[in-house]
Each structure stands twice: as C-alpha cells, then as structure tokens.
C-alpha atoms as a PDB file:
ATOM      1  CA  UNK A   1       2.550 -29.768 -15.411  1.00  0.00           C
ATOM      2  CA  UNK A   2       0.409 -32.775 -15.698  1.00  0.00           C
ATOM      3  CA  UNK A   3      -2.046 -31.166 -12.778  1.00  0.00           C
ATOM      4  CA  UNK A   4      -2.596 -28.292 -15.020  1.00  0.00           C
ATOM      5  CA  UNK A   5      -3.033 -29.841 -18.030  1.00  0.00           C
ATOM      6  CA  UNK A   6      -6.017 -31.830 -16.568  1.00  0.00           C
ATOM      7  CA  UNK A   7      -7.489 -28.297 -14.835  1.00  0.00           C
ATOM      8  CA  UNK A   8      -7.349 -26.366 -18.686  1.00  0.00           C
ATOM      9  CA  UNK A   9      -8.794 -29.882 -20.308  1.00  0.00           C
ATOM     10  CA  UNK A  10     -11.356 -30.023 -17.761  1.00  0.00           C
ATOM     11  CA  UNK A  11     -12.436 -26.400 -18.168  1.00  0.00           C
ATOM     12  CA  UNK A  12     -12.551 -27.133 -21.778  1.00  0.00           C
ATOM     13  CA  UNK A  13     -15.119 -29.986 -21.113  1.00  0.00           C
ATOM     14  CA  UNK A  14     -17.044 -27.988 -19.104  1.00  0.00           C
ATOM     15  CA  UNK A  15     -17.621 -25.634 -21.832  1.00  0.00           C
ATOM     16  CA  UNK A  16     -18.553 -27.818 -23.843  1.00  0.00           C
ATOM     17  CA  UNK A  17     -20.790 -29.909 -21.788  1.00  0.00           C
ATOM     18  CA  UNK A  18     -22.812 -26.752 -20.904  1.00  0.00           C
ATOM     19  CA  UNK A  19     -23.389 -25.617 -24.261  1.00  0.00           C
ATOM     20  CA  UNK A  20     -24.288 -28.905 -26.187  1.00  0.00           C
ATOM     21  CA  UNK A  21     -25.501 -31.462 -23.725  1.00  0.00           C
ATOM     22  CA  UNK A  22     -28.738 -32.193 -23.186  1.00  0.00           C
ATOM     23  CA  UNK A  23     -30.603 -31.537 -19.776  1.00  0.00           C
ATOM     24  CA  UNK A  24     -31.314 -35.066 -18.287  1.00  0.00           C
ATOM     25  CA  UNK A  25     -29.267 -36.671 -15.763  1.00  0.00           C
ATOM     26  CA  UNK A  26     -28.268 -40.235 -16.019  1.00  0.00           C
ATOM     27  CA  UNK A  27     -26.828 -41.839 -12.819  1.00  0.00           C
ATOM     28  CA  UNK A  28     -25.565 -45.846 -13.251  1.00  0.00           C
ATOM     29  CA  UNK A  29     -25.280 -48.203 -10.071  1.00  0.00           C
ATOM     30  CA  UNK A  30     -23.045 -51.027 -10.826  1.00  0.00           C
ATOM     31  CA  UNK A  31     -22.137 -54.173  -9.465  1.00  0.00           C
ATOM     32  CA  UNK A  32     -18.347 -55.056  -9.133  1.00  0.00           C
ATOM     33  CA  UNK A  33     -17.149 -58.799  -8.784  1.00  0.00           C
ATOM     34  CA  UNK A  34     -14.167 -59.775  -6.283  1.00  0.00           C
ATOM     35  CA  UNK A  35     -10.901 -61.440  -7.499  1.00  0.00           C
ATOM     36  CA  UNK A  36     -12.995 -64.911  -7.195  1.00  0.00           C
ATOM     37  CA  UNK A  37     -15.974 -63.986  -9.110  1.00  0.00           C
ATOM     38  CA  UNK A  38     -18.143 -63.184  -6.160  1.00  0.00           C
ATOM     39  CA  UNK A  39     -20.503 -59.703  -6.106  1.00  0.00           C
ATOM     40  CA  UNK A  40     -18.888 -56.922  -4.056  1.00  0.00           C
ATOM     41  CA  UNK A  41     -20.956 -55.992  -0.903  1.00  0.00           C
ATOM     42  CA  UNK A  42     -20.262 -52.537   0.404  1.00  0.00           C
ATOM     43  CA  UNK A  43     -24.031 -52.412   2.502  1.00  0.00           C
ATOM     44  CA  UNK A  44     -26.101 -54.612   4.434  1.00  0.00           C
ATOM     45  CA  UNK A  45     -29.049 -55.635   1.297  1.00  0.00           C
ATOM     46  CA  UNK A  46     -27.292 -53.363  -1.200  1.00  0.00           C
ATOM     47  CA  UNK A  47     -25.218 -54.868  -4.253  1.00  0.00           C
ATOM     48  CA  UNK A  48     -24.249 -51.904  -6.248  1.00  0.00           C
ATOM     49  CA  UNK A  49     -20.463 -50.781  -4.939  1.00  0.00           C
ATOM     50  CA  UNK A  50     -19.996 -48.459  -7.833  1.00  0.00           C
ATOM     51  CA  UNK A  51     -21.766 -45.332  -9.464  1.00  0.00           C
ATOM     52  CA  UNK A  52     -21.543 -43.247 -12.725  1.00  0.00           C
ATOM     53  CA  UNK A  53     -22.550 -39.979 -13.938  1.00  0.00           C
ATOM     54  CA  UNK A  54     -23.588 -39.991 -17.864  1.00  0.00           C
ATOM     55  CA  UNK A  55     -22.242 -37.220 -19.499  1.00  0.00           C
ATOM     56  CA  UNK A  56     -23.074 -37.106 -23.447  1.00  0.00           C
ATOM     57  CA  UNK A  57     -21.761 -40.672 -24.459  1.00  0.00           C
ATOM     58  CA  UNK A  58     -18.961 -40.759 -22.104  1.00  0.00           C
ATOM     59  CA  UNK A  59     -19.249 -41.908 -17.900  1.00  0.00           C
ATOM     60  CA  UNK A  60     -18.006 -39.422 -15.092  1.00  0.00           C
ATOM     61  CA  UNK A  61     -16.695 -41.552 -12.356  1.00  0.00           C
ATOM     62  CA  UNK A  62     -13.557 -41.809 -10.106  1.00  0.00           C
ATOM     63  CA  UNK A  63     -11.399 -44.739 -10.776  1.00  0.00           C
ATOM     64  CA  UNK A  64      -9.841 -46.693  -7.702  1.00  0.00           C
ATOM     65  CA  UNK A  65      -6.172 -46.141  -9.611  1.00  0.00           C
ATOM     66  CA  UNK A  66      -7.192 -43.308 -12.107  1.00  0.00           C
ATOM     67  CA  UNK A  67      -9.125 -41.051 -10.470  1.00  0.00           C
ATOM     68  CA  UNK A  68     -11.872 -38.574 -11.662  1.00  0.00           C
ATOM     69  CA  UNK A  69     -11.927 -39.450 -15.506  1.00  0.00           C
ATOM     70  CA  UNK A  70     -14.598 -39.036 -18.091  1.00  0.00           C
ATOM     71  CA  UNK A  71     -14.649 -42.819 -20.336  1.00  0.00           C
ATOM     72  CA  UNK A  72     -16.525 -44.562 -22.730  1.00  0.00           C
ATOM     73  CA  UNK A  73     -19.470 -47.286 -21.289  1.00  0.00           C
ATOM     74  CA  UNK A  74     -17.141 -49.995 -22.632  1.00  0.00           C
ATOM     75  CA  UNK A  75     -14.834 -48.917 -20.495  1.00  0.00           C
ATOM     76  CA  UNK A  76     -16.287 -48.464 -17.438  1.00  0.00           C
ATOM     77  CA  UNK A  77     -17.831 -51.704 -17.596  1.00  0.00           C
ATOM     78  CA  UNK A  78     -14.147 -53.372 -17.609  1.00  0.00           C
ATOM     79  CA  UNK A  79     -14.650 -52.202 -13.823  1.00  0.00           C
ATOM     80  CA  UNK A  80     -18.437 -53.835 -13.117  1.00  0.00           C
ATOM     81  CA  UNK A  81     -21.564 -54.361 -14.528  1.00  0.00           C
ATOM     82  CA  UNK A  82     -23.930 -51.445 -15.014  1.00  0.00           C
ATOM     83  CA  UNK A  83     -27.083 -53.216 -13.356  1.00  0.00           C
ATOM     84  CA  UNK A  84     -29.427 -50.581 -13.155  1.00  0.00           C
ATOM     85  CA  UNK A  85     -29.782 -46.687 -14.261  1.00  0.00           C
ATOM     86  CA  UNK A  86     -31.711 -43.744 -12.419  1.00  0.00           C
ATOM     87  CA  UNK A  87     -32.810 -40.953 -14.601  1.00  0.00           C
ATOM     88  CA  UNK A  88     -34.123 -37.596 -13.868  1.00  0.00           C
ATOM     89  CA  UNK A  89     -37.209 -36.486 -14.713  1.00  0.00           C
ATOM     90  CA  UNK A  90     -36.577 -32.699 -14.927  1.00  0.00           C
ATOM     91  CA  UNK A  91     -34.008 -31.181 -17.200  1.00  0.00           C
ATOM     92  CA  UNK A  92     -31.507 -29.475 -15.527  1.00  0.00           C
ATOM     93  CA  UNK A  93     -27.828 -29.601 -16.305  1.00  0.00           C
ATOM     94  CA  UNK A  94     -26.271 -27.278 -13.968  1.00  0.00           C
ATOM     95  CA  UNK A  95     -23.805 -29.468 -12.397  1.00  0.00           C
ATOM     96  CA  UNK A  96     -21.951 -29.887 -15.688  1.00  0.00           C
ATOM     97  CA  UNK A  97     -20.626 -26.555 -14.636  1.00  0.00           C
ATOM     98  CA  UNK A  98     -19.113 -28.178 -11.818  1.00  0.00           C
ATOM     99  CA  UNK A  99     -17.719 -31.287 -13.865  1.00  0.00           C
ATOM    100  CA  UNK A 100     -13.888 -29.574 -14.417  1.00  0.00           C
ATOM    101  CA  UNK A 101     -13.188 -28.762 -10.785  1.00  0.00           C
ATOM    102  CA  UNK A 102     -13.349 -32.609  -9.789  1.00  0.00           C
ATOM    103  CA  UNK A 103     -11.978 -34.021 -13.636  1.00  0.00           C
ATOM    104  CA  UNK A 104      -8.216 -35.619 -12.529  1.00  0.00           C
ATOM    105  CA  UNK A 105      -8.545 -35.629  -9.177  1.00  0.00           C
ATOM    106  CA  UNK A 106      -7.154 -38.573  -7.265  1.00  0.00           C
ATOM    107  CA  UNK A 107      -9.425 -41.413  -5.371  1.00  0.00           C
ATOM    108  CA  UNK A 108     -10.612 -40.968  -1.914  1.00  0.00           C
ATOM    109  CA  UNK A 109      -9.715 -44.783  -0.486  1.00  0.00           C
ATOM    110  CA  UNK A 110     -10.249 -43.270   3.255  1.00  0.00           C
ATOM    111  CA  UNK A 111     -13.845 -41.678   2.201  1.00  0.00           C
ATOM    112  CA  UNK A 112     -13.518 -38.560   3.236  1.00  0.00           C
ATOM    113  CA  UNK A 113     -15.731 -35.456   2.467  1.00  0.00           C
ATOM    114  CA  UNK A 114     -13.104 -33.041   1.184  1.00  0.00           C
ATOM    115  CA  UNK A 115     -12.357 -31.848  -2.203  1.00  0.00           C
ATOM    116  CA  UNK A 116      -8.713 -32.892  -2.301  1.00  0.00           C
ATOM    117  CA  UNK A 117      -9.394 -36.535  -3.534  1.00  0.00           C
ATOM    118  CA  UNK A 118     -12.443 -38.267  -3.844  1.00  0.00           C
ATOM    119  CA  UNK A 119     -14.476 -40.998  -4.462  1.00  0.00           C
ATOM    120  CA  UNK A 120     -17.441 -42.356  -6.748  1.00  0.00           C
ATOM    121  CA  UNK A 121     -20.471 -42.008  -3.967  1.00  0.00           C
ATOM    122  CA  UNK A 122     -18.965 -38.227  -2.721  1.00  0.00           C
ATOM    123  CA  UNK A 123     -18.617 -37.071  -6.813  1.00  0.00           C
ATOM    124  CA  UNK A 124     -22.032 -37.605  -7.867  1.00  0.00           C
ATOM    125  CA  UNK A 125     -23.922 -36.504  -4.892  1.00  0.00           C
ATOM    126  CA  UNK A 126     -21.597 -33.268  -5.129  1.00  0.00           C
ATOM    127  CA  UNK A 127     -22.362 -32.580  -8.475  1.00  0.00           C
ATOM    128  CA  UNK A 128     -26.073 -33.110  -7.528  1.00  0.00           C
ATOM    129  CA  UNK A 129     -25.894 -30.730  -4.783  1.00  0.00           C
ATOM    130  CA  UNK A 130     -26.815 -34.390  -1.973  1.00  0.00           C
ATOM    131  CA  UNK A 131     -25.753 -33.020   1.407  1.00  0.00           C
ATOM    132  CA  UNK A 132     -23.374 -35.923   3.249  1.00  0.00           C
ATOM    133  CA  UNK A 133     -24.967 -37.713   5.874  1.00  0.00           C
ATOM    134  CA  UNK A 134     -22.773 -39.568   8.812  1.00  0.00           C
ATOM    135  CA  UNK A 135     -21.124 -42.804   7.141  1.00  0.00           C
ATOM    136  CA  UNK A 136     -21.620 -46.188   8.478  1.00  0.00           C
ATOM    137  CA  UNK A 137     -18.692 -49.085   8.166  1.00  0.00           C
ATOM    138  CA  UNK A 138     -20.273 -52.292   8.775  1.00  0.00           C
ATOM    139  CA  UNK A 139     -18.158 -54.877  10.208  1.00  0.00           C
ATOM    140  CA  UNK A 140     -19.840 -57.645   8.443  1.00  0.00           C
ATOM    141  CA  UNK A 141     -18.250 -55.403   5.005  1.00  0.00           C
ATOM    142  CA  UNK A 142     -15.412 -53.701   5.649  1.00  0.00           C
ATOM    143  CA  UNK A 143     -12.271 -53.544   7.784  1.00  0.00           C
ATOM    144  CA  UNK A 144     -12.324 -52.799  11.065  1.00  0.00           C
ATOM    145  CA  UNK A 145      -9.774 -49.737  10.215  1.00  0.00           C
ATOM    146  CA  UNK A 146     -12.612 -48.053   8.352  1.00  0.00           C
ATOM    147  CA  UNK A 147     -14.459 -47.581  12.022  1.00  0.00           C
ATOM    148  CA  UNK A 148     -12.176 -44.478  12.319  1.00  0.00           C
ATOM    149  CA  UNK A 149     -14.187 -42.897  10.013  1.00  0.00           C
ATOM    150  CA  UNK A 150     -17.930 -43.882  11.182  1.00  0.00           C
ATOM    151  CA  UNK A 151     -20.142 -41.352  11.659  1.00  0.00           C
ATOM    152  CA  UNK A 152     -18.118 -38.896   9.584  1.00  0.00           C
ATOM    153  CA  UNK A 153     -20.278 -37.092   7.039  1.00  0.00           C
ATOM    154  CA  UNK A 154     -20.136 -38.912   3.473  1.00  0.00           C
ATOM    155  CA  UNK A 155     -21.980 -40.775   1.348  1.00  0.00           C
ATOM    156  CA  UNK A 156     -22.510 -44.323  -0.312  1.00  0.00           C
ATOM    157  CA  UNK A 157     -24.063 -45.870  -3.232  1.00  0.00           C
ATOM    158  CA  UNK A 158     -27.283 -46.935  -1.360  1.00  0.00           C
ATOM    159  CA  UNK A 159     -27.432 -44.046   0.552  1.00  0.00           C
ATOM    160  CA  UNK A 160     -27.293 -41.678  -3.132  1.00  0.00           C
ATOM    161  CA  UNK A 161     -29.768 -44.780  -4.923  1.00  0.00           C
ATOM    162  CA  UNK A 162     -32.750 -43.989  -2.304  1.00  0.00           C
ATOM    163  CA  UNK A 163     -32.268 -40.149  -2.557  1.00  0.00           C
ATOM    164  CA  UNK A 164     -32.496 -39.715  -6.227  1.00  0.00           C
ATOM    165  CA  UNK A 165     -35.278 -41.738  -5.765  1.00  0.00           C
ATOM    166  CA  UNK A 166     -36.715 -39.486  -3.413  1.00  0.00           C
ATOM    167  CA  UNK A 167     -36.444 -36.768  -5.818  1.00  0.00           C
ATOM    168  CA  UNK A 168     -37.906 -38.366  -8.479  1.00  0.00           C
ATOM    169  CA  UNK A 169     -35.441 -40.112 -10.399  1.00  0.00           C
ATOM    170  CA  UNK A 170     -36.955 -43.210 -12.077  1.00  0.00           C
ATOM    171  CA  UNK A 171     -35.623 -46.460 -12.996  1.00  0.00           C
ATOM    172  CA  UNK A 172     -34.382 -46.449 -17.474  1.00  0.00           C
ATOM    173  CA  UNK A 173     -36.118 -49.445 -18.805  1.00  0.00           C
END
C-alpha cells in the first residue's frame, strides 16, 4: 500500500513540476561531516560526498535511511553543508518528467546502476540523461568490500561535478 501511495504522489509531483516550474537546473554538492566532526572523503582531492537536485523550493535527493524524497533546504542541510551549487545555463526541464519514477525508492548502499534502489550520484546524473562510467573504490576511502564493485558502471559526485561543468553548468554566486 505504502509503495503505491508514493508511485500516485509522485506522479502527482510530476505534474505539477512540469507545468509550473521554471526551466533552470540547480544541482548542490555538499559536504558531510563524520561522527567526530571531520569532512567526509569519498575521492582522492574531492570533498563533496553528497548531491541535490533543486526542484521549485524543495531538494530531490536520496536519503541514506529515507530514500528518494523531495525536502525543504533546511532539511537537507541536517545531512551536510551545501558548499557549492552548479546551475545550468539553458532552460530545459525535461527531466522533471522523470522525477516520479525514482520519488520513494530505497538507497543504493552497494552503488549499483539499476533502477531498483539508488543512490544520490546515480539519481541526478539519470535525471540528466549522464551516461555511467566504470566506478573506482579507492582504498585510501572506502572498504575494501566495495572493490567488488570497481569498474562497474556508476557514478560519483566528482565524477557528475566535472561533467556538468563540461556542459556548461556554472558555479551560483
């Protein structure tokens, strides 16, 4: 019940996203703390571990616990710091169409890039249509356990940072 409830709510958002929203994409990089204060390194000379899609006033992302959910900026920066925002610099909103497929779905702890659950890297470059390229676990980062998946298509915060760029996204100031 609860599944489908989420599915009809998303589809409602969707709707409503495409018809009132304007056209330019936001994308936030943030930068989460560890339970002893210290920044969160997921990549070698990288310090954003976490990334947001703006949609209206409330942030697309998928929650470590919650999954997929659409909150408030207060909220999401209970989970990090919002250090720096890419914006595009043409209009184009399509992807909201795509916004209710992925609303509830659970978090992707093992990375993977399937649709079942998923995580904050694999959303937005979904929604903005950024083909996966093979992962890399660094050892200096992450658990040796992650090596099972290395080389498996996917993608990561710095990995999505530098392509936006590429397209054209600039810095907000």
């Amino acid at each position: 019940m609860k599944k489908n409830s989420l599915k009809i709510l998303g589809v409602f958002f969707g709707f409503i996203f495409t018809q009132i929203l304007p056209a330019q994409t936001r994308v936030a990089w943030m930068e989460l703390r560890n339970k002893s204060g210290g920044v969160m390194q997921l990549e070698p000379d990288f310090y954003y571990a976490h990334i947001a899609i703006q949609i209206g006033n409330q942030w697309l992302h998928a929650h470590p616990q919650r999954g997929v959910e659409s909150v408030s900026k207060e909220i999401l920066e209970n989970l990090g710091e919002i250090k720096e925002v890419l914006v595009s610099n043409e209009e184009d909103s399509s992807y909201l169409k795509e916004v209710p497929y992925y609303f509830g779905r659970a978090f992707d702890s093992e990375f993977s890039w399937t649709d079942e659950k998923i995580y904050c890297a694999e959303l937005i470059a979904k929604l903005l249509r950024v083909q996966p390229t093979p992962m890399h676990f660094d050892l200096k980062y992450w658990h040796p356990w992650f090596q099972k998946y290395e080389g498996k298509p996917g993608s990561s915060p710095s990995k999505l940072y530098y392509e936006l760029l590429n397209r054209g996204y600039e810095k907000l100031q």
